[in-house]
Protein backbone atom coordinates (compact mmCIF):
# COMPACT_ATOMS: atom_id res chain seq x y z
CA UNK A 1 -62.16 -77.50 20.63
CA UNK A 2 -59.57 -75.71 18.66
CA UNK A 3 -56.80 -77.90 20.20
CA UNK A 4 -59.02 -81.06 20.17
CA UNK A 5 -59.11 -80.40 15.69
CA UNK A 6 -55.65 -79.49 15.13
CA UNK A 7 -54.47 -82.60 17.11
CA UNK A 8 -56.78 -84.78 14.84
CA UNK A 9 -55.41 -82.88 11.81
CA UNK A 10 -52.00 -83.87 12.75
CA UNK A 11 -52.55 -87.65 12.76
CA UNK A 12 -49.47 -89.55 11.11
CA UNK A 13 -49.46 -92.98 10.38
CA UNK A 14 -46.20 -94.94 10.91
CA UNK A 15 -45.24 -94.43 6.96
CA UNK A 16 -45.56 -91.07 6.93
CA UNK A 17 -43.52 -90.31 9.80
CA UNK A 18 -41.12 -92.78 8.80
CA UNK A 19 -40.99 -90.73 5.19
CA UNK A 20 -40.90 -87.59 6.77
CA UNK A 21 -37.89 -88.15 8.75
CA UNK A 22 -35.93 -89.50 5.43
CA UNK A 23 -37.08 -86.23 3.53
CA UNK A 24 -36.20 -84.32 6.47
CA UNK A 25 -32.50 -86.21 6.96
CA UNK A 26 -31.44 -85.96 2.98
CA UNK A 27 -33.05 -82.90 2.32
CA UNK A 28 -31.06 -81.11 5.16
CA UNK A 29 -27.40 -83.04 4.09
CA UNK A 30 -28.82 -81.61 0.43
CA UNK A 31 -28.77 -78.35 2.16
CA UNK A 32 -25.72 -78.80 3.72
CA UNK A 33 -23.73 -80.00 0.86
CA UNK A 34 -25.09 -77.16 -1.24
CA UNK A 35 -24.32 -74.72 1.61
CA UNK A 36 -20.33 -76.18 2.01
CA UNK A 37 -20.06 -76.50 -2.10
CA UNK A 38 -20.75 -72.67 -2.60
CA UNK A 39 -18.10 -71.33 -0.02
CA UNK A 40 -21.19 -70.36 2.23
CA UNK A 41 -20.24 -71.67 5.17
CA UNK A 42 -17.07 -73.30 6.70
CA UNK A 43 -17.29 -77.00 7.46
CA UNK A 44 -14.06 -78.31 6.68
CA UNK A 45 -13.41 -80.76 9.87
CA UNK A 46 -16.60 -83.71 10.63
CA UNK A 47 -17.36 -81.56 13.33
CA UNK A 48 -17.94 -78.30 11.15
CA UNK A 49 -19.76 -80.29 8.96
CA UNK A 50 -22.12 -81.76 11.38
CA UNK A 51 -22.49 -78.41 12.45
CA UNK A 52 -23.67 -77.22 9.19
CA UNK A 53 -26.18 -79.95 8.74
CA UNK A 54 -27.81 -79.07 12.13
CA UNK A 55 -28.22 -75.71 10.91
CA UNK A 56 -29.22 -76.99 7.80
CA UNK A 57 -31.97 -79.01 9.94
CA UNK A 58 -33.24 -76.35 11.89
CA UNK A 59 -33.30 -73.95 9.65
CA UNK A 60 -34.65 -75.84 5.65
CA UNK A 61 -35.54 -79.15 7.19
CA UNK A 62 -37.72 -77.31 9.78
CA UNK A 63 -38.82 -75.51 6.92
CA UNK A 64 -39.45 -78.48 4.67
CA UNK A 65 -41.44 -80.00 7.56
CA UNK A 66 -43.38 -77.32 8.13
CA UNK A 67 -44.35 -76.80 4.53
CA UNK A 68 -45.72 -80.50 4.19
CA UNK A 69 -47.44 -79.69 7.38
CA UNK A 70 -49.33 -76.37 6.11
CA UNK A 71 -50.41 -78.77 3.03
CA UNK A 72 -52.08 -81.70 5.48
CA UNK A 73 -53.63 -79.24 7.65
CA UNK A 74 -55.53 -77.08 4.98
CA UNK A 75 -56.25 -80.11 3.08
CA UNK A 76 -57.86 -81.63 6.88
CA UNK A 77 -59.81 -78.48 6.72
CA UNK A 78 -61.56 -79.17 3.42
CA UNK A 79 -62.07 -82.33 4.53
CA UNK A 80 -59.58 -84.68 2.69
CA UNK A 81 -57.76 -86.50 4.01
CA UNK A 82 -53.74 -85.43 3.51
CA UNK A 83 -50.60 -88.03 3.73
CA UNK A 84 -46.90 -86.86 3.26
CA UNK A 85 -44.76 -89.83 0.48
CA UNK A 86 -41.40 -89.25 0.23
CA UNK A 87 -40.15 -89.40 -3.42
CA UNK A 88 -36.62 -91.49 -3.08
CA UNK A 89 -35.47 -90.63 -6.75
CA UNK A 90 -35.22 -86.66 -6.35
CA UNK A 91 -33.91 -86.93 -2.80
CA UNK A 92 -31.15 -88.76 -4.32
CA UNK A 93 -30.87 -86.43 -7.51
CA UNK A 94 -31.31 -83.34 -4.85
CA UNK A 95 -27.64 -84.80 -3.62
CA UNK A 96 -26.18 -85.10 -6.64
CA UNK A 97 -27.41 -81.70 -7.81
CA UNK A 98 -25.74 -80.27 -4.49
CA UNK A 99 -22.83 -81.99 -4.98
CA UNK A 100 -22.40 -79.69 -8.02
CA UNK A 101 -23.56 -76.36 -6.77
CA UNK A 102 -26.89 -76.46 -7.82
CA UNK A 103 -29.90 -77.05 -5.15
CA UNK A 104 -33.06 -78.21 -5.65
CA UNK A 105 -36.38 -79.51 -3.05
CA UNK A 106 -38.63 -81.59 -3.92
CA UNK A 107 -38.34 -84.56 -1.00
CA UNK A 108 -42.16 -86.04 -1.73
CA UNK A 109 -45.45 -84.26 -1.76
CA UNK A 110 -48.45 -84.64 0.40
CA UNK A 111 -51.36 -87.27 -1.54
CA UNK A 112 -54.97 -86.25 -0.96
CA UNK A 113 -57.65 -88.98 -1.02
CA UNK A 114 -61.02 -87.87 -2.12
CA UNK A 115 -61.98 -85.28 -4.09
CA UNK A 116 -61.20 -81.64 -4.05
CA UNK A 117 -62.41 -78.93 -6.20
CA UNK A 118 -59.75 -76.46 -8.24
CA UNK A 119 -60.42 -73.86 -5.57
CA UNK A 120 -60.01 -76.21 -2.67
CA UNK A 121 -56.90 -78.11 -4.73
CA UNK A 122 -54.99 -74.49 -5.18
CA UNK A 123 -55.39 -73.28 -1.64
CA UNK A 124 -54.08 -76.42 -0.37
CA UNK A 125 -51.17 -76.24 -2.54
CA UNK A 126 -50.88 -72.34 -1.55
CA UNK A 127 -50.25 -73.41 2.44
CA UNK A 128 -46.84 -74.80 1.89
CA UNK A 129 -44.64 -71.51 0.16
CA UNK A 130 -46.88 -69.35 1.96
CA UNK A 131 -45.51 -71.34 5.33
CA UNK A 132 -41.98 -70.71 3.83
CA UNK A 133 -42.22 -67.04 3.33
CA UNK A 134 -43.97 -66.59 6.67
CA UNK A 135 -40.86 -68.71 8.24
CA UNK A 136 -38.47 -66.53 6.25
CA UNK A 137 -39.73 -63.29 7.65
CA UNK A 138 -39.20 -64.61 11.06
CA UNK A 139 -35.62 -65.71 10.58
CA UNK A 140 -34.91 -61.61 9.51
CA UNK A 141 -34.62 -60.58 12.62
CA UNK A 142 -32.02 -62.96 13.69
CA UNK A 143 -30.54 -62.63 10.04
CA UNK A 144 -29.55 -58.82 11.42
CA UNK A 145 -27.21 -59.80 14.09
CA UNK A 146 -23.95 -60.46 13.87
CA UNK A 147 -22.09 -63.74 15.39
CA UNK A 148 -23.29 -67.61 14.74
CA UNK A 149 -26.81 -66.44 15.51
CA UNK A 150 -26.63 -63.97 12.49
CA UNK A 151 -25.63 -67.36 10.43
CA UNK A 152 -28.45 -69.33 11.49
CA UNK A 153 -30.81 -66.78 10.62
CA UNK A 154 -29.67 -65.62 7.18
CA UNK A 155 -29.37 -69.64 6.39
CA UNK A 156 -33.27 -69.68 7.81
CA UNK A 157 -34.19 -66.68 5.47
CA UNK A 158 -32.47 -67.69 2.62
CA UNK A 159 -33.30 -71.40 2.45
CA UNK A 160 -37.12 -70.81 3.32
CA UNK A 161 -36.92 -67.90 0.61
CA UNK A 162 -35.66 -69.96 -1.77
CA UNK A 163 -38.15 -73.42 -0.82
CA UNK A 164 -41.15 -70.79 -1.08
CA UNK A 165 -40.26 -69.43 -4.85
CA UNK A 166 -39.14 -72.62 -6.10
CA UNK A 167 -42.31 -74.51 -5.13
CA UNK A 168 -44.11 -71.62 -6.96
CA UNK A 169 -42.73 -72.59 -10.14
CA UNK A 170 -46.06 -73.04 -12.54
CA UNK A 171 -45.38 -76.57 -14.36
CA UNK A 172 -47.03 -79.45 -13.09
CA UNK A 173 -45.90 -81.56 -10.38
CA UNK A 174 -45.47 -77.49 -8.63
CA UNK A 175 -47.24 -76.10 -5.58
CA UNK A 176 -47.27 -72.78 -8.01
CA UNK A 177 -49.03 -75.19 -11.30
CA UNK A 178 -52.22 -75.88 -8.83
CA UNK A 179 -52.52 -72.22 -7.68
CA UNK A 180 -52.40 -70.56 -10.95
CA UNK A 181 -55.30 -72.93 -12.15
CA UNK A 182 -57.13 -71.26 -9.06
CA UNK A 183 -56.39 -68.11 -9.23
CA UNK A 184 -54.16 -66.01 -11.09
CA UNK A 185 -54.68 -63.21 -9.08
CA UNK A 186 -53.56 -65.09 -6.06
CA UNK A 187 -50.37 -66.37 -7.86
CA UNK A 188 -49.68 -63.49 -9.08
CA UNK A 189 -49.75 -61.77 -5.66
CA UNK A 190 -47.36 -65.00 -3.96
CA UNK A 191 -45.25 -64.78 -6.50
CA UNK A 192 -44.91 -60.69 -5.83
CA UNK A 193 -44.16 -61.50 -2.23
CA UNK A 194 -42.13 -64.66 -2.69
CA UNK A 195 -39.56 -62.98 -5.43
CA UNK A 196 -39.25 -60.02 -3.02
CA UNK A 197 -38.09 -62.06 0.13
CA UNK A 198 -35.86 -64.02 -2.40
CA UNK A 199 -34.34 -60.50 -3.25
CA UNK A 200 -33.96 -59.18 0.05
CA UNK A 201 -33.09 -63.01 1.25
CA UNK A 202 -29.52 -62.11 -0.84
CA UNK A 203 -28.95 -58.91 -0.14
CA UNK A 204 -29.26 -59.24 4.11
């Protein structure tokens, strides 16, 4: 039964899949870019740099995904219906901004048709950082180890640290605007455990 909902919760018409491979593409060469521009990582050949990107792809596209994902599914839950749009303008300024050594996510967003309470509206916009800090965590372990593995998973921790804090920022058009009219409790408690796995995000 369990199976038989999630698999109707994860329904995706031919737009949004199409969208959510473009948001997935640019936002992972955003990551890349961003990753190359600081001195992170070495991708100075097409091969490094492809390299790089497929990091980037496992590690904040996955993440990206996943966080769109955590959105749809809640919202399923409450009974809305959830449907991922990319949003062409800021993947295009997220390229630029990498370009310069500055990053910033915000592919699309996941539209909800039908109405949802402030409660209802907050927890849904809660799933996505709260699926980035849970992906962070699991990246630590890998983070500890030395060699190309110890790469991927401190480009995992960081990335997914930084995609759950950002989207916590409370100004409209923010995951973190719709929680805080909820609860400021709860946002006050994410935003406790987001900033910490940002902090310890830089210092593995």
């Amino acid at each position: 039964m369990a199976i038989r909902r999630l698999s109707q919760d994860l329904r995706f018409s031919d737009i949004e899949r199409a969208d959510l491979l473009k948001a997935w593409a640019l936002t992972s060469l955003a990551f890349a870019i961003f990753f190359l521009r600081a001195g992170f990582v070495d991708g100075a050949s097409l091969a490094g740099f492809v390299v790089v990107f497929l990091i980037a792809g496992v590690t904040g596209g996955i993440g990206f995904l996943l966080h769109e994902i955590g959105h749809k599914l809640v919202a399923h839950r409450f009974g809305v219906h959830g449907e991922f749009r990319a949003n062409n303008t800021m993947l295009l300024l997220s390229l630029v901004f990498a370009a310069v050594g500055f990053l910033i996510a915000a592919p699309g967003a996941v539209w909800l048709t039908g109405f949802v309470g402030r409660r209802e509206s907050g927890m849904v916009a809660a799933a996505g950082p709260v699926v980035n800090m849970a992906l962070a965590l699991s990246f630590l372990p890998l983070a500890l180890v030395s060699g190309p593995f110890g790469m991927v998973g401190r480009v995992g921790l960081l990335l997914n640290a930084l995609l759950g804090a950002f989207n916590l920022i409370p100004f409209p058009g923010f995951d973190g605007a719709k929680v805080l009219r909820w609860s400021g409790w709860w946002y006050a408690l994410f935003v406790v455990i987001g900033g910490a796995i940002l902090v310890g995000a830089y210092r593995v």
